[in-house]
PDB file of N, CA and C in Angstrom:
ATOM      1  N   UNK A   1     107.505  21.025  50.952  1.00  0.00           N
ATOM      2  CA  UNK A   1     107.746  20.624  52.321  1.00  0.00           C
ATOM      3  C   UNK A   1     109.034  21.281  52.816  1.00  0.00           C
ATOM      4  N   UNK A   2     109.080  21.466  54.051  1.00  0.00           N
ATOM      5  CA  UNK A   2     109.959  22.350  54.453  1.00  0.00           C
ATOM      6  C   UNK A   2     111.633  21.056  55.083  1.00  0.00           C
ATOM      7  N   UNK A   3     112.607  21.850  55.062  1.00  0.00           N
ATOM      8  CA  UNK A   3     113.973  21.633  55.165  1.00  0.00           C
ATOM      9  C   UNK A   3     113.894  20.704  56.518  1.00  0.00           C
ATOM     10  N   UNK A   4     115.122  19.842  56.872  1.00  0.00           N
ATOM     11  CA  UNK A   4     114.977  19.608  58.511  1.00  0.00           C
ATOM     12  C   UNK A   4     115.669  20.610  59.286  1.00  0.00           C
ATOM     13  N   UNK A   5     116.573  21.122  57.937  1.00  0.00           N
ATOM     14  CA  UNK A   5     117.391  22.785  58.921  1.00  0.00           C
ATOM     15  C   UNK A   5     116.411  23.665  59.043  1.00  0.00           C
ATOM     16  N   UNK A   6     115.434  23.763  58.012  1.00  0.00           N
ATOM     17  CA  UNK A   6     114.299  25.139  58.596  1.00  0.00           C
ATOM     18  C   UNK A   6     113.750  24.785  59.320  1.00  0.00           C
ATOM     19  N   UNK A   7     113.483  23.492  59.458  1.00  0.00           N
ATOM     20  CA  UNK A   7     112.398  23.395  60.851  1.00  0.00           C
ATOM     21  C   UNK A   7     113.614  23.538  62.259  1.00  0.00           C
ATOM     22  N   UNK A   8     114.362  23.177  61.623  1.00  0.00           N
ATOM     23  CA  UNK A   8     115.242  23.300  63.392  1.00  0.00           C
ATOM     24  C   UNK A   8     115.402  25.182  63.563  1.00  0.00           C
ATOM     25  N   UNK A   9     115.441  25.442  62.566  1.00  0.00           N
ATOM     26  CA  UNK A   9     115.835  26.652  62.702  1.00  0.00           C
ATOM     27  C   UNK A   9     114.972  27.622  63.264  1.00  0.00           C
ATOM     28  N   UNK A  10     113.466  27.523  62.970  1.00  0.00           N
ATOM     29  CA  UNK A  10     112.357  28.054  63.594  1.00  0.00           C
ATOM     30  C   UNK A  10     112.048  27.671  64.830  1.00  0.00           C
ATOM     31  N   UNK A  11     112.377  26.118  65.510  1.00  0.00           N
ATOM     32  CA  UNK A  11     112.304  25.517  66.581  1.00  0.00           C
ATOM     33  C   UNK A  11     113.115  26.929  67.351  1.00  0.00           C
ATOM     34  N   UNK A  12     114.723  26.520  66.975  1.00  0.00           N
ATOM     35  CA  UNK A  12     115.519  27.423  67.338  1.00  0.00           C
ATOM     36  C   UNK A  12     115.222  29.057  67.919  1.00  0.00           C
ATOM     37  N   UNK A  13     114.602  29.458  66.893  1.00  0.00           N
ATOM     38  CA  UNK A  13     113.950  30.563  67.113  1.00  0.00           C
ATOM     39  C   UNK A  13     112.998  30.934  68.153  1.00  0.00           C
ATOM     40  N   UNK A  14     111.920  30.275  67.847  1.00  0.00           N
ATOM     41  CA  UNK A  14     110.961  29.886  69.150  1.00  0.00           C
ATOM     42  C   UNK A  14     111.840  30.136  70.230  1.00  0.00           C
ATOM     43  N   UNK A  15     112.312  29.090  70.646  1.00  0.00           N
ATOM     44  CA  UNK A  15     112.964  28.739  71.467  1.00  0.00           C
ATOM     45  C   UNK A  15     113.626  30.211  72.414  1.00  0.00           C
ATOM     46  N   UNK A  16     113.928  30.971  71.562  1.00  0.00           N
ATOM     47  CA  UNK A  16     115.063  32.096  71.810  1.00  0.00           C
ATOM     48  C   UNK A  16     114.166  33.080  72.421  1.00  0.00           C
ATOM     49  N   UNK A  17     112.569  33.139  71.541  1.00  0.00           N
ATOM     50  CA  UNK A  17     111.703  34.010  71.604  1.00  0.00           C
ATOM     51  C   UNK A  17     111.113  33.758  73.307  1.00  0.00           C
ATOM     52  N   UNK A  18     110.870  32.174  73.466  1.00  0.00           N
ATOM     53  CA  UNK A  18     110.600  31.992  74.997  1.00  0.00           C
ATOM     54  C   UNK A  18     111.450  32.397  76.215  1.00  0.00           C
ATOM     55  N   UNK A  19     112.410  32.050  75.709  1.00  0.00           N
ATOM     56  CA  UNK A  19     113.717  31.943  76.774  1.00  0.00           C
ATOM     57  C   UNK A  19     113.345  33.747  77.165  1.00  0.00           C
ATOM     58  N   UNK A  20     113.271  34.149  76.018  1.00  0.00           N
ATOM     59  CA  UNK A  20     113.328  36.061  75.980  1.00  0.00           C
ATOM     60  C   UNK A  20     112.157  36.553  76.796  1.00  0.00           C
ATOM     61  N   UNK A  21     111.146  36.132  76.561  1.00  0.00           N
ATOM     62  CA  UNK A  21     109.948  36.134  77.097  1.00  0.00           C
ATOM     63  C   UNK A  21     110.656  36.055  78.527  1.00  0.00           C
ATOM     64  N   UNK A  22     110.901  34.898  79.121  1.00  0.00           N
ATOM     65  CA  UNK A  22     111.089  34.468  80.830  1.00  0.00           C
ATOM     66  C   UNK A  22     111.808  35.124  81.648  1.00  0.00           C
ATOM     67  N   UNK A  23     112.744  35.823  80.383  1.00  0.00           N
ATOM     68  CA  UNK A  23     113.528  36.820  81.234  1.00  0.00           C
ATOM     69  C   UNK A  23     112.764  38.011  81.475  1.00  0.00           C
ATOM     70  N   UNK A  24     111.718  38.675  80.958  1.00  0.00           N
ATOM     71  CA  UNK A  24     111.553  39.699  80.896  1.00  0.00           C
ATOM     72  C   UNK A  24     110.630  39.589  82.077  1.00  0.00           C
ATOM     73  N   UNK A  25     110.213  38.425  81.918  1.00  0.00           N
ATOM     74  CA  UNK A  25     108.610  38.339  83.216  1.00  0.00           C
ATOM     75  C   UNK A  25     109.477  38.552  84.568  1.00  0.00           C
ATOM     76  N   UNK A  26     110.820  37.928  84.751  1.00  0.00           N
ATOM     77  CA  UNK A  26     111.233  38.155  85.648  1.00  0.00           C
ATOM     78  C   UNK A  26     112.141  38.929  86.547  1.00  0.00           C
ATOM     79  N   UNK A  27     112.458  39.731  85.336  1.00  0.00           N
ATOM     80  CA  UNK A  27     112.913  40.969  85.753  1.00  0.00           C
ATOM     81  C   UNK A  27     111.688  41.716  86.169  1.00  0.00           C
ATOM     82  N   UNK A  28     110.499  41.420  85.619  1.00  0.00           N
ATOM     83  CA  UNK A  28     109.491  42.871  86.208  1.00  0.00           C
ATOM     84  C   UNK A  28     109.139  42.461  87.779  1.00  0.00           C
ATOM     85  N   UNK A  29     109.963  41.026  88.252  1.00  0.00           N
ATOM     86  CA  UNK A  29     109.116  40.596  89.238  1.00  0.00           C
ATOM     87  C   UNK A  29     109.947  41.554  90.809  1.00  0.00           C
ATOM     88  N   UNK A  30     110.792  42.463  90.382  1.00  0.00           N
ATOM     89  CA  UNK A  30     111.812  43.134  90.935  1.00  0.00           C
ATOM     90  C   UNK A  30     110.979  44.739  90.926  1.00  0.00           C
ATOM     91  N   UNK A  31     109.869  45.115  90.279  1.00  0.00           N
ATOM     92  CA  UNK A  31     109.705  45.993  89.829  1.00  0.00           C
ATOM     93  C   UNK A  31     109.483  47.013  91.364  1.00  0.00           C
ATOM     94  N   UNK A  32     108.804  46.461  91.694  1.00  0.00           N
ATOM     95  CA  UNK A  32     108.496  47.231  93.418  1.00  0.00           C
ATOM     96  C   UNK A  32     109.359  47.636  93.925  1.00  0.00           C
ATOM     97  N   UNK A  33     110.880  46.971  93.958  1.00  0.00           N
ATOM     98  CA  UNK A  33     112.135  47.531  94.441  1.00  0.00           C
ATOM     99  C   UNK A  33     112.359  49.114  93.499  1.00  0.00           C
ATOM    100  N   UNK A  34     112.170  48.973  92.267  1.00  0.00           N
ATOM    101  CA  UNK A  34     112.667  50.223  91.726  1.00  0.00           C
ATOM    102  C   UNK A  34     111.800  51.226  92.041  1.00  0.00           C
ATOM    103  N   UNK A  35     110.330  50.997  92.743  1.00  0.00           N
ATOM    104  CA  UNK A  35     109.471  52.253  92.885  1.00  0.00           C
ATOM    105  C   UNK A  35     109.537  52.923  94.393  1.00  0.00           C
ATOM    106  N   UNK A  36     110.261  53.802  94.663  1.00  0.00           N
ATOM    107  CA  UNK A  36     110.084  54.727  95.463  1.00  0.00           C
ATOM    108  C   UNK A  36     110.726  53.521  96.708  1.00  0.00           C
ATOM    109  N   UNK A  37     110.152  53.669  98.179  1.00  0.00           N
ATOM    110  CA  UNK A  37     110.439  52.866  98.935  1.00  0.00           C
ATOM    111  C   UNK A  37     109.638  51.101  99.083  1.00  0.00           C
ATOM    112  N   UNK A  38     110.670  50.469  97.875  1.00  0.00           N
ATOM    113  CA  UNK A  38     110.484  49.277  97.526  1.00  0.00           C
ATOM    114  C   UNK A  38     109.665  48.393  98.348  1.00  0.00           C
ATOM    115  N   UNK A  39     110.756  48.534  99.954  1.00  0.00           N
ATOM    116  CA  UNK A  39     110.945  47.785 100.907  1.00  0.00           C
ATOM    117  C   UNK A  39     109.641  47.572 101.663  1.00  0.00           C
ATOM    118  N   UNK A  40     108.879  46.700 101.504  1.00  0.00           N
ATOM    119  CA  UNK A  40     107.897  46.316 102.884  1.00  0.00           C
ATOM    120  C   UNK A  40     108.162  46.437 103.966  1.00  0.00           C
ATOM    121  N   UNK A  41     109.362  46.092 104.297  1.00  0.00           N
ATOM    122  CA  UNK A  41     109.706  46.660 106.220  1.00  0.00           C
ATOM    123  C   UNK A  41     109.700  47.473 106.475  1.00  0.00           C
ATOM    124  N   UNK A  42     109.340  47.404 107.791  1.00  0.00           N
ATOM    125  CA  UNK A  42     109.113  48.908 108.486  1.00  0.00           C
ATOM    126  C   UNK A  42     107.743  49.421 108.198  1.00  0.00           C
ATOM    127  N   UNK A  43     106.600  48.425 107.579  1.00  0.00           N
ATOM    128  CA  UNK A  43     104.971  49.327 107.217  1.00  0.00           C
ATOM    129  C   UNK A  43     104.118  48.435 108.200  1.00  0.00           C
ATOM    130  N   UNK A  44     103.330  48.921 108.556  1.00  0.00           N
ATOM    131  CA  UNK A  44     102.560  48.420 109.397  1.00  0.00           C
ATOM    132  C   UNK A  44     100.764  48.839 108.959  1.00  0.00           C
ATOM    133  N   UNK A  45     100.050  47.742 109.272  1.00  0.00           N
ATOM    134  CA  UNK A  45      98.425  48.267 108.242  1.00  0.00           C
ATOM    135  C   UNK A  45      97.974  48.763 109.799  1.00  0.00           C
ATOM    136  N   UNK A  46      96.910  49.393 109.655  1.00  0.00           N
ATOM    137  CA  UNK A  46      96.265  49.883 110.755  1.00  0.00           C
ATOM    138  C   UNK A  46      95.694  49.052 112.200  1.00  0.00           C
ATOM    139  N   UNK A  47      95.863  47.465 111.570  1.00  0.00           N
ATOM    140  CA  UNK A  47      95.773  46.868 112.543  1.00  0.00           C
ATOM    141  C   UNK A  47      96.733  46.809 113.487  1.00  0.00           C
ATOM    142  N   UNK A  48      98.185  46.880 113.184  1.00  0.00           N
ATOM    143  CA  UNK A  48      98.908  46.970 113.705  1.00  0.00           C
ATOM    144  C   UNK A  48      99.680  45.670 112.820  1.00  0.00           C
ATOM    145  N   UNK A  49      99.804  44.707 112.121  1.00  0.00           N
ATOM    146  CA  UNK A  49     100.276  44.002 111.622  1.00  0.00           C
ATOM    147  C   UNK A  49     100.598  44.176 110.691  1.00  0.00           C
ATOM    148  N   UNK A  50     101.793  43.665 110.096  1.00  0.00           N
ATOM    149  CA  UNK A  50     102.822  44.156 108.906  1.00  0.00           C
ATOM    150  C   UNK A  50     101.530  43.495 107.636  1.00  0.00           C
ATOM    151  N   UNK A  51     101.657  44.322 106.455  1.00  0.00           N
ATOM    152  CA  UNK A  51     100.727  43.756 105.312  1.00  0.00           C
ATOM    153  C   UNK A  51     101.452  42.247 104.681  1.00  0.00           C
ATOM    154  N   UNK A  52     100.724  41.612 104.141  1.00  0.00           N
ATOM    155  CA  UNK A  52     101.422  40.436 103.351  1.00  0.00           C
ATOM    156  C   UNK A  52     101.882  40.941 101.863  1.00  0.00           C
ATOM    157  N   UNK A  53     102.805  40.251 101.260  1.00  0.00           N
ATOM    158  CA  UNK A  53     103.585  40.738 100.322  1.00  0.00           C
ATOM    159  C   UNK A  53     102.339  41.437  98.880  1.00  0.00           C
ATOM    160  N   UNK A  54     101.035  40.125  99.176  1.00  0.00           N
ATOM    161  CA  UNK A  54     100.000  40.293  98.435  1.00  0.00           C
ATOM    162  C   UNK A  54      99.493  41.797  98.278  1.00  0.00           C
ATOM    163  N   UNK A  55      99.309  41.999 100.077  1.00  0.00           N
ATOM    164  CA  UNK A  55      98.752  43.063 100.361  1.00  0.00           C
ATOM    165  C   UNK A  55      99.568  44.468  99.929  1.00  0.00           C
ATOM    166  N   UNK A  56     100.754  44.405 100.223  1.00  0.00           N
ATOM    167  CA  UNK A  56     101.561  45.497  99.832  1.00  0.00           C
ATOM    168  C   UNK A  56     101.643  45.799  98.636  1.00  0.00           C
ATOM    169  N   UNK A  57     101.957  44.887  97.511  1.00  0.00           N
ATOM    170  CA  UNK A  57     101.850  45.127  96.140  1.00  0.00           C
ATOM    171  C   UNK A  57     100.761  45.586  95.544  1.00  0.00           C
ATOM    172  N   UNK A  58      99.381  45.386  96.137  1.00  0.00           N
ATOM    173  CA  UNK A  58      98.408  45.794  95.882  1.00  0.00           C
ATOM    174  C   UNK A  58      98.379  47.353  96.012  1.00  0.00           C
ATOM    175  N   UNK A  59      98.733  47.621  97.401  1.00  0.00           N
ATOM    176  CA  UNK A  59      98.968  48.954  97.778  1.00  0.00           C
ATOM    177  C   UNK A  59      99.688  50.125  96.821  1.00  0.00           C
ATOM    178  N   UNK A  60     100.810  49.779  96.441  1.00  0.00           N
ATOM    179  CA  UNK A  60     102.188  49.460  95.548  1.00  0.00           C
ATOM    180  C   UNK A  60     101.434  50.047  93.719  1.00  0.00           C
ATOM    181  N   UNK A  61     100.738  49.107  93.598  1.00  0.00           N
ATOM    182  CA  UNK A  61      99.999  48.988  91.920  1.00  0.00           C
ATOM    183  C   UNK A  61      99.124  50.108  92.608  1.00  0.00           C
ATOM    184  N   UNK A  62      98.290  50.106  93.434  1.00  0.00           N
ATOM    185  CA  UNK A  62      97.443  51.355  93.446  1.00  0.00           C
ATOM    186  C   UNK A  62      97.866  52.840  93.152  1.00  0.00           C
ATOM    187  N   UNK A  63      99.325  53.242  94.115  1.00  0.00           N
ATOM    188  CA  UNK A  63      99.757  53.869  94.130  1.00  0.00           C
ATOM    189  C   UNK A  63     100.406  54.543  92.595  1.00  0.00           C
ATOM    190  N   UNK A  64     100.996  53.726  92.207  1.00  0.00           N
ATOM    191  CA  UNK A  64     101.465  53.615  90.883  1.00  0.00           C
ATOM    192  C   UNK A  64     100.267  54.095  89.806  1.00  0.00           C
ATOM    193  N   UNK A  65      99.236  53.549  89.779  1.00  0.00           N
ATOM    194  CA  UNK A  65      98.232  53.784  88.778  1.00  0.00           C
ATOM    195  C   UNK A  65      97.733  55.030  89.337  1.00  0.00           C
ATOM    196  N   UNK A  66      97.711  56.153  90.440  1.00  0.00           N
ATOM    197  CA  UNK A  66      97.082  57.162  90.585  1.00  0.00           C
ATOM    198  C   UNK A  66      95.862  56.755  91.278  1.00  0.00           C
ATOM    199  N   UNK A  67      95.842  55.932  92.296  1.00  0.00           N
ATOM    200  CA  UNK A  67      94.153  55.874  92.672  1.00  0.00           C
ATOM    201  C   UNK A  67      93.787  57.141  93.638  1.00  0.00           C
ATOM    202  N   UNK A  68      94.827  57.666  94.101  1.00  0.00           N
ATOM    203  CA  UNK A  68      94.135  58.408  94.910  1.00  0.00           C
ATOM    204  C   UNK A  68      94.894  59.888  94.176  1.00  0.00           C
ATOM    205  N   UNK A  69      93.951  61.079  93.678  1.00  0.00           N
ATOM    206  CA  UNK A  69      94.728  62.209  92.713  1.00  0.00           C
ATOM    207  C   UNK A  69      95.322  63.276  93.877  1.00  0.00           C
ATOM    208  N   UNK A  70      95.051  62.976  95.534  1.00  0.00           N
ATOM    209  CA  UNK A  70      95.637  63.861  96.487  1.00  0.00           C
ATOM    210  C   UNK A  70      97.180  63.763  96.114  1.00  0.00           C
ATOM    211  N   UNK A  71      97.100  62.419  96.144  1.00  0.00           N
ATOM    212  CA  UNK A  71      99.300  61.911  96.119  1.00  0.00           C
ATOM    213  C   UNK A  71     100.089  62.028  95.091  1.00  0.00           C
ATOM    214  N   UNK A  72      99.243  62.254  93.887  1.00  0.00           N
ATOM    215  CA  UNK A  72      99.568  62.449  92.377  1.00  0.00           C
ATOM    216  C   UNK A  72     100.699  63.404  92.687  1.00  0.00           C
ATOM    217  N   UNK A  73     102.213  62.797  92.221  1.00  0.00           N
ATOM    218  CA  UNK A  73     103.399  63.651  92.125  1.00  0.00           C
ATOM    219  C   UNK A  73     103.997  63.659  93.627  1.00  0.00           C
ATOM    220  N   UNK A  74     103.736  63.405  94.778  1.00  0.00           N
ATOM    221  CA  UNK A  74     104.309  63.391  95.770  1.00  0.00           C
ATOM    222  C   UNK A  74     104.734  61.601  96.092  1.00  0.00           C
ATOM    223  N   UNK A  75     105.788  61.985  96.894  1.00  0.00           N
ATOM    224  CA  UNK A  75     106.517  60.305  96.992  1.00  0.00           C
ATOM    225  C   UNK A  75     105.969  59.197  97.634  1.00  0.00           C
ATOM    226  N   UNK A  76     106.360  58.074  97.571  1.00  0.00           N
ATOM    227  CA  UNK A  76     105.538  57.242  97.293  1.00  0.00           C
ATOM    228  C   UNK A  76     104.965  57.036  99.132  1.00  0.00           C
ATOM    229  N   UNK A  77     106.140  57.688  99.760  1.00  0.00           N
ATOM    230  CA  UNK A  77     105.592  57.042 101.552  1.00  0.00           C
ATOM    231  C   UNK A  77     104.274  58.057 101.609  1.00  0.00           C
ATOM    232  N   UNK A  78     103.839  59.122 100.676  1.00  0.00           N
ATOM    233  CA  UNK A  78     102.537  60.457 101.229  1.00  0.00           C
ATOM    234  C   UNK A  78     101.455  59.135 101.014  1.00  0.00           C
ATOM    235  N   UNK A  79     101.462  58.237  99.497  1.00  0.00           N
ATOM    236  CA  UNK A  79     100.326  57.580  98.999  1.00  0.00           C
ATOM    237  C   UNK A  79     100.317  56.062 100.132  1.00  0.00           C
ATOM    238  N   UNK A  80     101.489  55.532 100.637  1.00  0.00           N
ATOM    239  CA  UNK A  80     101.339  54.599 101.242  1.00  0.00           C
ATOM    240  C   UNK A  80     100.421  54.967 102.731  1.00  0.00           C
ATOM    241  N   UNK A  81     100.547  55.426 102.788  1.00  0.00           N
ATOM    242  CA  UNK A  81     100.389  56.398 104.235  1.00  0.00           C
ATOM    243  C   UNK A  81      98.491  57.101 103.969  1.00  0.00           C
ATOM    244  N   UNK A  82      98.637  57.425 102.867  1.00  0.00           N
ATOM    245  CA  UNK A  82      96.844  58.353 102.560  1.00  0.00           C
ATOM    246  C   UNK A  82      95.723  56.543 102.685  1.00  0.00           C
ATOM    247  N   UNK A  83      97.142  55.753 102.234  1.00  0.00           N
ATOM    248  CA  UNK A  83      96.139  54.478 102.056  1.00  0.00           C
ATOM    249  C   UNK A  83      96.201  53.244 103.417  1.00  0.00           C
ATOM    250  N   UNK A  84      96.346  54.253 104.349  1.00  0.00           N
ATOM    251  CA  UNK A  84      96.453  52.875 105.549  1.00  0.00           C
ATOM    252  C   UNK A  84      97.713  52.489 106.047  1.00  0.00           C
ATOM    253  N   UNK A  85      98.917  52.241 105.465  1.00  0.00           N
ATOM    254  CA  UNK A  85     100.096  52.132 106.058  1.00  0.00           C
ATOM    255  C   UNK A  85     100.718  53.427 106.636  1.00  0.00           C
ATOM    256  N   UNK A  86     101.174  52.741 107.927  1.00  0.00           N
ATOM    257  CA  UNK A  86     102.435  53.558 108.655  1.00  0.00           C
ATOM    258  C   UNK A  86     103.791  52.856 108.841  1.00  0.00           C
ATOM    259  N   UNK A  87     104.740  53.361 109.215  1.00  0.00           N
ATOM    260  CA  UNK A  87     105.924  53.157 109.005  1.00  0.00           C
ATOM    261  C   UNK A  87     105.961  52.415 110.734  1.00  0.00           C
ATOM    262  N   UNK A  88     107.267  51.796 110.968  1.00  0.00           N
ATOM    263  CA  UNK A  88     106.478  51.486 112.340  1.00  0.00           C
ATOM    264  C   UNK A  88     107.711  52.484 113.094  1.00  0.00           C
TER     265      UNK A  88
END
């Protein structure tokens, strides 16, 4: 049977491993800022109404993964722009 220090100690651990985990989820939640022009303001969808944060990130992950191979290597406003947004 195990120690009450090893069990605290693995608790402990755990513990460190989650905490580590939460940070990391939430640093990526910043990630859009580091790609190209982060900023949602200033885009407008073809309706004329600004996209929702949903909508933009979507845009955002598309861009990022290569959906469209015209924009492949050019910055990120050519792919926002091939996909429906304008700047206003």
């Amino acid at each position: 049977m195990m120690s009450r220090f090893a069990v605290f100690v693995m608790l402990g651990a755990m513990l460190g491993v989650m905490l580590g985990l939460a940070a990391c989820e939430n640093s990526d939640a910043t990630g859009l800022a580091g790609f190209g022009s982060g900023d949602m303001q200033g885009w407008r969808a073809p309706s004329g109404k600004r996209p929702s944060r949903a909508e933009y990130a979507a845009v955002i992950a598309a861009c990022q993964d290569g959906a469209l191979t015209r924009t492949r290597g050019k910055p990120l406003d050519a792919c926002l722009a091939e996909l429906g947004l304008r700047r206003e």
